[in-house]
C-alpha atoms as a PDB file:
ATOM      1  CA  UNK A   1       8.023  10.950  15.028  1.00  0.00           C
ATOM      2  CA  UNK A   2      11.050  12.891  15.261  1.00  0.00           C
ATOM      3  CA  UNK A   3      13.105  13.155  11.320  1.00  0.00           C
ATOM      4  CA  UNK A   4       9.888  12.799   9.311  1.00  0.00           C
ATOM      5  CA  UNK A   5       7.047  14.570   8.045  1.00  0.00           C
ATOM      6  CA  UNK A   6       3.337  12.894   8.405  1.00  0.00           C
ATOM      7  CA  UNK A   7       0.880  13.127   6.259  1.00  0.00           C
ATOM      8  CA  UNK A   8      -2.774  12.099   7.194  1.00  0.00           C
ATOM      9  CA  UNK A   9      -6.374  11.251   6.018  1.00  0.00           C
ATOM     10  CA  UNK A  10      -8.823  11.187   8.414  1.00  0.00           C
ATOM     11  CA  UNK A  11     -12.310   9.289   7.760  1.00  0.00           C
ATOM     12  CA  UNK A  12     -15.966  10.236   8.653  1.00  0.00           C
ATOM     13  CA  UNK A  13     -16.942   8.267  11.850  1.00  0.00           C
ATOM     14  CA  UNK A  14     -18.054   5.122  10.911  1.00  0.00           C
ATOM     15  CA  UNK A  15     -16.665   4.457   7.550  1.00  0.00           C
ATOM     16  CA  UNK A  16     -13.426   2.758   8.452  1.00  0.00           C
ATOM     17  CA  UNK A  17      -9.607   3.580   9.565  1.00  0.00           C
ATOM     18  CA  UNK A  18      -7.392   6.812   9.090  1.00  0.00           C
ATOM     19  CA  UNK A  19      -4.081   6.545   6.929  1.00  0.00           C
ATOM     20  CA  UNK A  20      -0.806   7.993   7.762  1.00  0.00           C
ATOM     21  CA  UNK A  21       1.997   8.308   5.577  1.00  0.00           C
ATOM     22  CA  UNK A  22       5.474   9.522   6.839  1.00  0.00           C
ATOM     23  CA  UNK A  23       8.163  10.750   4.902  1.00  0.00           C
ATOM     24  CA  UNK A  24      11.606  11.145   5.551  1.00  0.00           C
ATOM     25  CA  UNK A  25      12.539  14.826   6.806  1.00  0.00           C
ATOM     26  CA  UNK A  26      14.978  16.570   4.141  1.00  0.00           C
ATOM     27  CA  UNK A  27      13.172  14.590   1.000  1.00  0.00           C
ATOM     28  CA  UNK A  28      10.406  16.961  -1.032  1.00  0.00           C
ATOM     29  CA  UNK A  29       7.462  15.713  -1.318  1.00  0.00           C
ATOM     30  CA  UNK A  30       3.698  16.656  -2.486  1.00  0.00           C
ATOM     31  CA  UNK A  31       0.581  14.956  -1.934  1.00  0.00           C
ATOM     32  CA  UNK A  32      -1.384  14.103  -5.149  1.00  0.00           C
ATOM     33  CA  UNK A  33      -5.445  13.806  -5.061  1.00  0.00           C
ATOM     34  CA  UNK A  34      -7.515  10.547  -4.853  1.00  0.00           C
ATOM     35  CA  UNK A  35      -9.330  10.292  -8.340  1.00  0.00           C
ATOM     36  CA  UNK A  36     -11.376   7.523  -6.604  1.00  0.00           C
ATOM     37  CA  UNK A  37     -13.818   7.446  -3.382  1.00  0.00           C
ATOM     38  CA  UNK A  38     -11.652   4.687  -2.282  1.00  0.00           C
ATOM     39  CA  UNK A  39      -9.708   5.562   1.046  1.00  0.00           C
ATOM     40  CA  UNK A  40      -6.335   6.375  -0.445  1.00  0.00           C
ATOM     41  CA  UNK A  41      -3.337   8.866   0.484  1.00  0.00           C
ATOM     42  CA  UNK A  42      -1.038   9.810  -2.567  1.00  0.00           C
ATOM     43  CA  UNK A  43       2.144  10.754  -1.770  1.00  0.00           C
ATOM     44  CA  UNK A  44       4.683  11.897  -4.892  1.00  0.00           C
ATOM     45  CA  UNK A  45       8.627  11.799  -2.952  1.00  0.00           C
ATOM     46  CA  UNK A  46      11.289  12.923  -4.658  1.00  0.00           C
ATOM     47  CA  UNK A  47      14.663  11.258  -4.297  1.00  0.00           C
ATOM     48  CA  UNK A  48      17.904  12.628  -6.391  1.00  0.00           C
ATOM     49  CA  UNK A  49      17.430  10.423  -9.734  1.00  0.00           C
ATOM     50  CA  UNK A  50      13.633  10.161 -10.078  1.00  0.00           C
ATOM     51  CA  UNK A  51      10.255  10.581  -8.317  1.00  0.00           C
ATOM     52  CA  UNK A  52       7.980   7.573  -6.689  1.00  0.00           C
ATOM     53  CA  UNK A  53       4.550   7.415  -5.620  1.00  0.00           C
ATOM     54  CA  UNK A  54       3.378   6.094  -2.581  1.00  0.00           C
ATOM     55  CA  UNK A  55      -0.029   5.149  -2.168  1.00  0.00           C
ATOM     56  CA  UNK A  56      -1.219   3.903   0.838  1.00  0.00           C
ATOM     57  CA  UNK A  57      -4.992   2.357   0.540  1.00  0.00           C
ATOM     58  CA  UNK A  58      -7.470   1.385   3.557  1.00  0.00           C
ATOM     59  CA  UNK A  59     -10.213  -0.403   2.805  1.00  0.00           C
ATOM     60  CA  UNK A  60     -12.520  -2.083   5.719  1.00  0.00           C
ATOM     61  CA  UNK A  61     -14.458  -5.175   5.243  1.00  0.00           C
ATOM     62  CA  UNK A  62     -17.588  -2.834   6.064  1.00  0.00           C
ATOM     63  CA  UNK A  63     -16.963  -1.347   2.423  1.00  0.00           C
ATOM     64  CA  UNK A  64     -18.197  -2.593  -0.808  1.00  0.00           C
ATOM     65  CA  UNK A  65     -15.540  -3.834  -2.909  1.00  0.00           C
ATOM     66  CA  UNK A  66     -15.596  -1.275  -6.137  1.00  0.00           C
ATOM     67  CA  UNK A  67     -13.655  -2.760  -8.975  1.00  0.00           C
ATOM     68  CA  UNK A  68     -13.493   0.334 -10.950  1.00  0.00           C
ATOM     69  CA  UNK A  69     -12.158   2.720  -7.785  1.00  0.00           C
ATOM     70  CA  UNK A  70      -9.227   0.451  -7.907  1.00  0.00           C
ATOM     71  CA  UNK A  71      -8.933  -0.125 -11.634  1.00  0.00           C
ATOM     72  CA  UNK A  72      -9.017   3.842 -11.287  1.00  0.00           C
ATOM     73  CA  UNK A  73      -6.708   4.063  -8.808  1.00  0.00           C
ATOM     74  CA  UNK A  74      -4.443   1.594 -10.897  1.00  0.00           C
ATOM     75  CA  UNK A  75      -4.355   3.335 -13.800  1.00  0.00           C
ATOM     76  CA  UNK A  76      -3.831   6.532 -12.387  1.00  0.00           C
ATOM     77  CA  UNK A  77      -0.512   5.418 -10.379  1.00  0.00           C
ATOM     78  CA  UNK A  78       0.585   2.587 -12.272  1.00  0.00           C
ATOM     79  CA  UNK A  79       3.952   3.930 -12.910  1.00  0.00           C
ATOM     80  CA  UNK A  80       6.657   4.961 -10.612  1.00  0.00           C
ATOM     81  CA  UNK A  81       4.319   3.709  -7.990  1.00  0.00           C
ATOM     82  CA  UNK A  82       4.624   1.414  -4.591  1.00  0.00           C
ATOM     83  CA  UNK A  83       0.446   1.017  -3.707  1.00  0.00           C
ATOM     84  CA  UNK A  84       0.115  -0.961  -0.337  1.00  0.00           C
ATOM     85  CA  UNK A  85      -1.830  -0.800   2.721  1.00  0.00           C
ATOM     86  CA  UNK A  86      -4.883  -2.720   4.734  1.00  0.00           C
ATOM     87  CA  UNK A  87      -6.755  -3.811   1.604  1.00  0.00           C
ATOM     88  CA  UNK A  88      -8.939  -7.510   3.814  1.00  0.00           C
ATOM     89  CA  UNK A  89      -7.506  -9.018   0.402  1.00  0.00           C
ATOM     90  CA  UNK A  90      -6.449 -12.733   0.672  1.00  0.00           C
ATOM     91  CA  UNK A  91      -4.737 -14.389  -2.134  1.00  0.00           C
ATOM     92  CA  UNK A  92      -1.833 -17.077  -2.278  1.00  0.00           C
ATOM     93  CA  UNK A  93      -0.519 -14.122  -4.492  1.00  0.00           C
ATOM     94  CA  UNK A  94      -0.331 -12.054  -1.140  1.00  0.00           C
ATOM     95  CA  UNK A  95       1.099 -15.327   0.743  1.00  0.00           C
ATOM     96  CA  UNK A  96      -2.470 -15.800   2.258  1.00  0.00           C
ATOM     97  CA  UNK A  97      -3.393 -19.623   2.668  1.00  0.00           C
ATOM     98  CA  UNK A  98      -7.182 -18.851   0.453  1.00  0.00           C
ATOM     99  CA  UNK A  99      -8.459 -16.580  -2.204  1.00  0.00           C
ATOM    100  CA  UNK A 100     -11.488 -14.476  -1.402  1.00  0.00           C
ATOM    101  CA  UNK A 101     -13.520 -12.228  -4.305  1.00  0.00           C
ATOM    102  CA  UNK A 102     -11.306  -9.065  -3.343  1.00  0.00           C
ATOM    103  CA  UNK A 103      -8.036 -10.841  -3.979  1.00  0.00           C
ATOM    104  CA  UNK A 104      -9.129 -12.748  -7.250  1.00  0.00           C
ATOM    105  CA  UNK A 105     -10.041  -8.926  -8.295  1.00  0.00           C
ATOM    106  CA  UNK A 106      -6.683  -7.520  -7.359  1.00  0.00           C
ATOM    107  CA  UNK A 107      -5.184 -10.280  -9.219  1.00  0.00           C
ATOM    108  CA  UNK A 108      -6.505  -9.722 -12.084  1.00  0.00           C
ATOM    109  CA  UNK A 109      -5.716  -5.657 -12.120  1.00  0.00           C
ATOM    110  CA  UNK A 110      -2.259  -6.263 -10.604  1.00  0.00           C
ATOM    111  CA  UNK A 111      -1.741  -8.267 -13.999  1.00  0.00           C
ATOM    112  CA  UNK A 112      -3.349  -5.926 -15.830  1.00  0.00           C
ATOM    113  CA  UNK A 113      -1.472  -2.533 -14.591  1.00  0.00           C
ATOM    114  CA  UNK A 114       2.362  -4.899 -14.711  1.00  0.00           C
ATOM    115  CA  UNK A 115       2.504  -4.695 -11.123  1.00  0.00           C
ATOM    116  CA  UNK A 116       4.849  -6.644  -8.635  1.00  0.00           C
ATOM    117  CA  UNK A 117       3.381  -8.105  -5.673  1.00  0.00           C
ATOM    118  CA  UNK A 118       6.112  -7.278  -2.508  1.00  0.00           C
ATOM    119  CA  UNK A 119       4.492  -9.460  -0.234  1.00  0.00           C
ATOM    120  CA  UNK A 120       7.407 -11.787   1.049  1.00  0.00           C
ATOM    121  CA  UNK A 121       5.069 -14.214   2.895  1.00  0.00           C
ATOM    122  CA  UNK A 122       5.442 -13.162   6.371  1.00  0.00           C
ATOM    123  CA  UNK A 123       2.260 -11.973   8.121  1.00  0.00           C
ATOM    124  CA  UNK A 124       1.560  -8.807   7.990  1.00  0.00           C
ATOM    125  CA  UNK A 125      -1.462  -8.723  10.537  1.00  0.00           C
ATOM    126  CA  UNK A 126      -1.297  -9.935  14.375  1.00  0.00           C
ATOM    127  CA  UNK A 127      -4.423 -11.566  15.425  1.00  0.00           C
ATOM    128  CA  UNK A 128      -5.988 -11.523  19.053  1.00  0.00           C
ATOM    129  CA  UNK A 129      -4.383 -15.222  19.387  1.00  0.00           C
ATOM    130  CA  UNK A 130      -0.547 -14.310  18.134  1.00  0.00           C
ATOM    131  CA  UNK A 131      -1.121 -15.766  14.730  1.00  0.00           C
ATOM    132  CA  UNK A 132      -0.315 -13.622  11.806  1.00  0.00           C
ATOM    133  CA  UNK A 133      -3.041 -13.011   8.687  1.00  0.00           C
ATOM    134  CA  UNK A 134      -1.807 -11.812   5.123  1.00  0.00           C
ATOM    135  CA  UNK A 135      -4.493  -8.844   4.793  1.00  0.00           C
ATOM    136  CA  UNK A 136      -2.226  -6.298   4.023  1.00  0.00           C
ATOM    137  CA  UNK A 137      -1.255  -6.007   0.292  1.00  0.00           C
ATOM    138  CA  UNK A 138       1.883  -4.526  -1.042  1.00  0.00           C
ATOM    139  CA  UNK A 139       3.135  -3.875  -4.742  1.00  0.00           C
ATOM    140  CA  UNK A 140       5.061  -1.963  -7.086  1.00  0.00           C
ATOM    141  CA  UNK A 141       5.276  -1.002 -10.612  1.00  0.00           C
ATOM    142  CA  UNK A 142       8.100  -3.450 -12.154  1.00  0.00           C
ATOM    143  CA  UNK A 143      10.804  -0.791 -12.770  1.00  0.00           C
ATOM    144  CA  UNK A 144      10.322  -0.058  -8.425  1.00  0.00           C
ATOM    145  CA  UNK A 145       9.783  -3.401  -7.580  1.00  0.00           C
ATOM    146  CA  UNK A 146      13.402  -4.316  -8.124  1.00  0.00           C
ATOM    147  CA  UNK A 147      15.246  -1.748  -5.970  1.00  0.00           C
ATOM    148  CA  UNK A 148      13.462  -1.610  -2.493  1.00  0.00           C
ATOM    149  CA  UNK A 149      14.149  -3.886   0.699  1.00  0.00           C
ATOM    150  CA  UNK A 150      10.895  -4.845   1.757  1.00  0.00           C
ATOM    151  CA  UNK A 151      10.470  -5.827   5.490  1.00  0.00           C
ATOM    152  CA  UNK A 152       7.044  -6.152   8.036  1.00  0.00           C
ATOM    153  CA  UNK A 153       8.015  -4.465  11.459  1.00  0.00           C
ATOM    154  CA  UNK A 154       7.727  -7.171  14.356  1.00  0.00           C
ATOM    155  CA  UNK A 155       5.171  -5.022  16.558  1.00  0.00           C
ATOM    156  CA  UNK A 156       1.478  -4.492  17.056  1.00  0.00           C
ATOM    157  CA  UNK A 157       1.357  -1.818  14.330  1.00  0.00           C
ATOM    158  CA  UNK A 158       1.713  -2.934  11.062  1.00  0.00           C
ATOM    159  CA  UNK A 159       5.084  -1.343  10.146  1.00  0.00           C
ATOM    160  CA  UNK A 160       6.553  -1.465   6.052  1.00  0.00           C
ATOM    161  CA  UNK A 161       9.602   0.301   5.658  1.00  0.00           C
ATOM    162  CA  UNK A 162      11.052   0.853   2.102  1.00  0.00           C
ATOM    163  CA  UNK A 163      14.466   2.170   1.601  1.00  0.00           C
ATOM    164  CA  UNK A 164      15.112   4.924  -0.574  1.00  0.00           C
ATOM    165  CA  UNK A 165      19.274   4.707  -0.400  1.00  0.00           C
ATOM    166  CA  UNK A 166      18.783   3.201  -3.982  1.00  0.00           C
ATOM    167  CA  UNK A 167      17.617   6.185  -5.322  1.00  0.00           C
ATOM    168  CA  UNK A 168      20.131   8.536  -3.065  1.00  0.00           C
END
């Protein structure tokens, strides 16, 4: 896409999606590593008054649940952070209608690492039949959590867009 820089993981055949991460042209940025075998892509952006961490997380059904990749993950990038992506969570914490065993997990750490779920209730999944799901998760540390506008895209890709103008 033309005006930003993309930065991608790739996974083995088999063992779920890719991630992609784009970042405004004309911001620096680095990408940090994954201390975890989750899939995760760490992006560190810096903006004119601070730094903030995006992590953007894919983790397929087909995929043991690992409690202590994310409590990892967590603790690692706790701070300055915004950690979202396709996690097949549900919780009424994420606007979903049930609670499965992932989402009572990420509950639990979310409260544990002072996180702030972004999740504004809208769908964030289209289904085969038009309805929307609530699998994708979204959150912040608290100091972030306050500043960004948080929309989902209306399209078949799963779109967030955070604004940085905040920080500008």
């Amino acid at each position: 896409m033309h005006g930003y820089n993309m930065e991608r993981s790739d996974r083995d055949p088999g063992h779920g999606g890719e991630l992609l991460t784009m970042v405004k042209s004309g911001l620096s940025y680095s990408r940090l590593p994954n201390p975890t075998s989750l899939g995760a892509l760490v992006i560190k952006v810096g903006l004119q008054t601070r730094s903030v961490i995006i992590v953007n997380v894919y983790h397929s059904l087909r995929i043991s649940f690992d409690e202590a990749d994310y409590r990892q993950l967590m603790k690692e990038y706790s701070q300055d952070a915004i950690i979202l992506g396709d996690l097949d969570a549900y919780s009424p914490l994420f606007a979903a209608n049930s609670t499965d065993t992932r989402g009572r997990a990420l509950e639990e750490l979310i409260e544990e690492n002072n996180l702030v779920v972004l999740n504004t209730g809208v769908g964030t999944h289209v289904l085969s039949d038009g309805s929307t799901s609530h699998l994708d998760v979204a959150m912040a540390s608290s100091n972030i959590a306050i500043l960004p506008e948080w929309q989902v895209g209306q399209s078949i890709v799963t779109l967030y867009r955070v604004t940085t103008d905040q920080y500008s």
